[in-house]
Structures are given as structure tokens and as C-alpha cells.
N, C-alpha and C. Protein backbone atom coordinates (compact mmCIF):
# COMPACT_ATOMS: atom_id res chain seq x y z
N UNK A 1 0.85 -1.17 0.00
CA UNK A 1 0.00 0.00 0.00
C UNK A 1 0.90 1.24 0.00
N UNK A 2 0.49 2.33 -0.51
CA UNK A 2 1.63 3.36 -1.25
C UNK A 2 0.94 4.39 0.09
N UNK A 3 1.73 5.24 0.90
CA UNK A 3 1.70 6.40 1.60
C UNK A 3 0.84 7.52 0.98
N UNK A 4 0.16 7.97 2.09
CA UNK A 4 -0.82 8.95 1.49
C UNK A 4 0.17 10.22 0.76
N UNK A 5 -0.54 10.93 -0.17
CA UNK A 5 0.16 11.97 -0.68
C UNK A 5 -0.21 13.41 -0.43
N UNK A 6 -1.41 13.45 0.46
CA UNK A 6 -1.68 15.04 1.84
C UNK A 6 -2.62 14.08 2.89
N UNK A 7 -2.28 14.71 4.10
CA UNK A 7 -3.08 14.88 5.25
C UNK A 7 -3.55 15.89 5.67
N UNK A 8 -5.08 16.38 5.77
CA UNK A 8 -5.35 17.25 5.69
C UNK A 8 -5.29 18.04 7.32
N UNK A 9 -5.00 18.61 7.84
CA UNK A 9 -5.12 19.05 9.44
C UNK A 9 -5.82 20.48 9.36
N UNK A 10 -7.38 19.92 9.94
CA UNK A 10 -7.79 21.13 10.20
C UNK A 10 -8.82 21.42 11.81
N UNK A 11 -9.08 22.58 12.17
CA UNK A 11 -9.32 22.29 13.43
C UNK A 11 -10.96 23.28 13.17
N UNK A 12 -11.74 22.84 13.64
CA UNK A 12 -12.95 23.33 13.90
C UNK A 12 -13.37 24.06 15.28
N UNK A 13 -14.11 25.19 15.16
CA UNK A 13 -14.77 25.69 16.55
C UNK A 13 -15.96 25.99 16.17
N UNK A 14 -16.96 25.61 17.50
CA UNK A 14 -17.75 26.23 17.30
C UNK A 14 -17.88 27.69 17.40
N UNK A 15 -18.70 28.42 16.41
CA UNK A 15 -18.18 30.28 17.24
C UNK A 15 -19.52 30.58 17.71
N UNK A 16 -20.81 29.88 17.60
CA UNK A 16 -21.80 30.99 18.05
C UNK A 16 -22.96 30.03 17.77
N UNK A 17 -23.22 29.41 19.17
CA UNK A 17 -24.12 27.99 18.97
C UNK A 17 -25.52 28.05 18.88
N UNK A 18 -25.92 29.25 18.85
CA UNK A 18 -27.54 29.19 18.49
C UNK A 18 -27.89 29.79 16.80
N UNK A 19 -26.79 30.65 16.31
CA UNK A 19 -26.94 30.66 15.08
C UNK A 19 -25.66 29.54 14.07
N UNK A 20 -25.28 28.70 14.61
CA UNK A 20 -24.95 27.44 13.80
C UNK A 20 -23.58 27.80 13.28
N UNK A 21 -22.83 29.15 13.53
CA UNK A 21 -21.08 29.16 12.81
C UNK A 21 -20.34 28.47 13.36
N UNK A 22 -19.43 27.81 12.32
CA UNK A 22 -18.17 27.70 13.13
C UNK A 22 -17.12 27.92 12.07
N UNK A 23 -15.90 27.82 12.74
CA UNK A 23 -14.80 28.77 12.33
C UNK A 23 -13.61 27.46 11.57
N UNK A 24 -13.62 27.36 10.61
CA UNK A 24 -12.24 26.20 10.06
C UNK A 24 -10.60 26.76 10.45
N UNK A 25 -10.05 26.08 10.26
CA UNK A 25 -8.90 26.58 10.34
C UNK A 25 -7.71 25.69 9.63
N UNK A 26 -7.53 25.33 8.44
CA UNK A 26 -7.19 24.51 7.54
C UNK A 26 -5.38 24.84 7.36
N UNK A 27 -4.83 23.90 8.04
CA UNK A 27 -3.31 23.98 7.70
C UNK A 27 -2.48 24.70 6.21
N UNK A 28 -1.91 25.20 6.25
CA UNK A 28 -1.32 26.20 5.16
C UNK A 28 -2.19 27.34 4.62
N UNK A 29 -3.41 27.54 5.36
CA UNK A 29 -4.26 28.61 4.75
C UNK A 29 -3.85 29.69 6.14
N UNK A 30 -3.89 31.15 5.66
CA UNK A 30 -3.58 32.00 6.71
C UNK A 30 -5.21 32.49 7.41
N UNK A 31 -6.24 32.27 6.47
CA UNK A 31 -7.79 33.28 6.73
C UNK A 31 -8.38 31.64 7.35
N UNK A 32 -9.19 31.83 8.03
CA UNK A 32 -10.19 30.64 8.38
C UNK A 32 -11.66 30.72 7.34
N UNK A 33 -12.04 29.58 7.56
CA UNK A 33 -13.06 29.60 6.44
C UNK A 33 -14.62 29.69 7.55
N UNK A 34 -15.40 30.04 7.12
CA UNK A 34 -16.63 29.87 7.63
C UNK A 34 -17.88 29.47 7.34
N UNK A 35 -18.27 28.31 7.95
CA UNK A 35 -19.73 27.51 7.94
C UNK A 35 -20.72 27.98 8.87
N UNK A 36 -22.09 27.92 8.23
CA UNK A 36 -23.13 28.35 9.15
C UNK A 36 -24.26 28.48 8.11
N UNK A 37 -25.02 28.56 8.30
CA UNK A 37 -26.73 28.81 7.75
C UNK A 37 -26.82 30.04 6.97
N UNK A 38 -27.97 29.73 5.66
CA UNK A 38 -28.56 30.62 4.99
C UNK A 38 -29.79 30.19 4.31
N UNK A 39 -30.35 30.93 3.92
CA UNK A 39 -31.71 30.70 3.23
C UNK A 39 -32.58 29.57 4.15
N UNK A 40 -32.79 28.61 3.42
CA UNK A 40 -33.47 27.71 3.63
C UNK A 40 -33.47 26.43 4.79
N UNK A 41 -31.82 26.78 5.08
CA UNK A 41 -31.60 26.20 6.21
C UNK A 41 -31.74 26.90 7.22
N UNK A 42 -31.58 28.02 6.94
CA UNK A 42 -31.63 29.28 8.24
C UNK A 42 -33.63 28.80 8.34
N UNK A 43 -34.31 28.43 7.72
CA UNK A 43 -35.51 28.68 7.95
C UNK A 43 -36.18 27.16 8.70
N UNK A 44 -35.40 26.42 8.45
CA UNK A 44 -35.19 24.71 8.40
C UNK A 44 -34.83 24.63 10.07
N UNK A 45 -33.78 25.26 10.28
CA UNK A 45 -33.20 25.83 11.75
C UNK A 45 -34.51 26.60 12.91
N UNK A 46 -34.93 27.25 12.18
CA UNK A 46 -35.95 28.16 12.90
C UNK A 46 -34.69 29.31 13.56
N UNK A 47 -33.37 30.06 12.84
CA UNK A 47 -32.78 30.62 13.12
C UNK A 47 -32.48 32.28 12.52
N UNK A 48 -32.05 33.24 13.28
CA UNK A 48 -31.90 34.12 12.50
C UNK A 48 -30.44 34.93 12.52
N UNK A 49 -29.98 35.19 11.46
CA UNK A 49 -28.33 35.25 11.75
C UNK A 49 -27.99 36.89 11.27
N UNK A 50 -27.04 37.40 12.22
CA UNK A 50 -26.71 38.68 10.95
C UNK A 50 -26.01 38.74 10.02
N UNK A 51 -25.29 37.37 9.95
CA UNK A 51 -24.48 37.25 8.55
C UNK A 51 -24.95 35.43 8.30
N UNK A 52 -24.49 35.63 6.87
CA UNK A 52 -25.31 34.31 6.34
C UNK A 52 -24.27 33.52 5.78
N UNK A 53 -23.59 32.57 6.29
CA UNK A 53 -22.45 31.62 5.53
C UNK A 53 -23.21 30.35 4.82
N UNK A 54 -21.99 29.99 4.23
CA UNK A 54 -22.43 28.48 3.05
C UNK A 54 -22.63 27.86 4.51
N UNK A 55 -23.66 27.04 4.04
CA UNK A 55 -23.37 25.68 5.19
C UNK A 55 -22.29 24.13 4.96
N UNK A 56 -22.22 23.72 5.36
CA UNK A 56 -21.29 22.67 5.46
C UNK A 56 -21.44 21.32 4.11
N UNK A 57 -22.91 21.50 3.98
CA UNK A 57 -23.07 21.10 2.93
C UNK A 57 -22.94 21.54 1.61
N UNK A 58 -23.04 22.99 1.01
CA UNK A 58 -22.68 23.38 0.60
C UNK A 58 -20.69 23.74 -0.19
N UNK A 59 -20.00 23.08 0.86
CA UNK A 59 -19.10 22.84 0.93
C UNK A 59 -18.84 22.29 0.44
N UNK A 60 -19.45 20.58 0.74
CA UNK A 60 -19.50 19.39 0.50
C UNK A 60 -19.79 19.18 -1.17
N UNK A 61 -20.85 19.99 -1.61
CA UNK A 61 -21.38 19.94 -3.11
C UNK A 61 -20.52 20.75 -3.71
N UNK A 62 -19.57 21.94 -3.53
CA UNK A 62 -18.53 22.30 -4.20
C UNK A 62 -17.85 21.73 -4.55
N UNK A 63 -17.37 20.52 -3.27
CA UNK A 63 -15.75 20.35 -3.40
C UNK A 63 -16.03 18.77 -4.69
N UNK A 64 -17.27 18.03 -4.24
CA UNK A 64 -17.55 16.77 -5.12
C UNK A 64 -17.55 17.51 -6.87
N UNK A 65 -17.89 18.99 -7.09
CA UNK A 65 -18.27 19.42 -8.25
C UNK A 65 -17.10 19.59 -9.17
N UNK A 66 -16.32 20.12 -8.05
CA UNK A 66 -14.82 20.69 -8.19
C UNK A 66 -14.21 19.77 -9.25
């Protein structure tokens, strides 16, 4: 079996647990990335946010598109 060729190290927080952010923090990147609710999930949630991030899924459907 051949050695992986990246490991990804990244660390998650939650930042703000009733409107759903949290904060990435992805090895070799200097900015953190941010997940949390919008539209339809924000409504799905029963939540209301003052800023509106991709959610995690959203993520997820980028990166498979990519």
C-alpha cells in the first residue's frame, strides 16, 4: 500500500451555537473559512443570523463538483 500523498489538518470551533457558525482553520491557509446557515436552512433551523455563511453542505457539493 503506497503512503498517502496530503493529510489534511484542520481544526474546527464552534463560534456561536444558536446561530450554527463555526470557524475552520485549515493547515497552510492563513484566513479561516466559515460555515453556518442561509436561506433555507436558516428557515429549516428556525434561526436568525446577521451574517449568512455556506453551510457545510454546501461545501461538500462544491468540493464533489470541483
Amino acid at each position: 500500500m503506497s503512503e498517502p500523498i496530503e493529510l489534511s489538518r484542520i481544526k474546527v470551533y464552534q463560534k456561536d451555537t444558536p446561530n450554527k457558525i463555526r470557524e475552520a482553520y485549515i493547515q497552510g491557509f492563513d484566513e479561516p473559512f466559515f460555515f453556518g446557515v442561509h436561506g433555507g436552512v436558516r428557515a429549516f433551523y428556525g434561526v436568525e443570523t446577521e451574517v449568512e455563511y455556506p453551510s457545510t453542505l454546501d461545501h461538500i457539493v462544491a468540493a464533489a463538483g470541483g
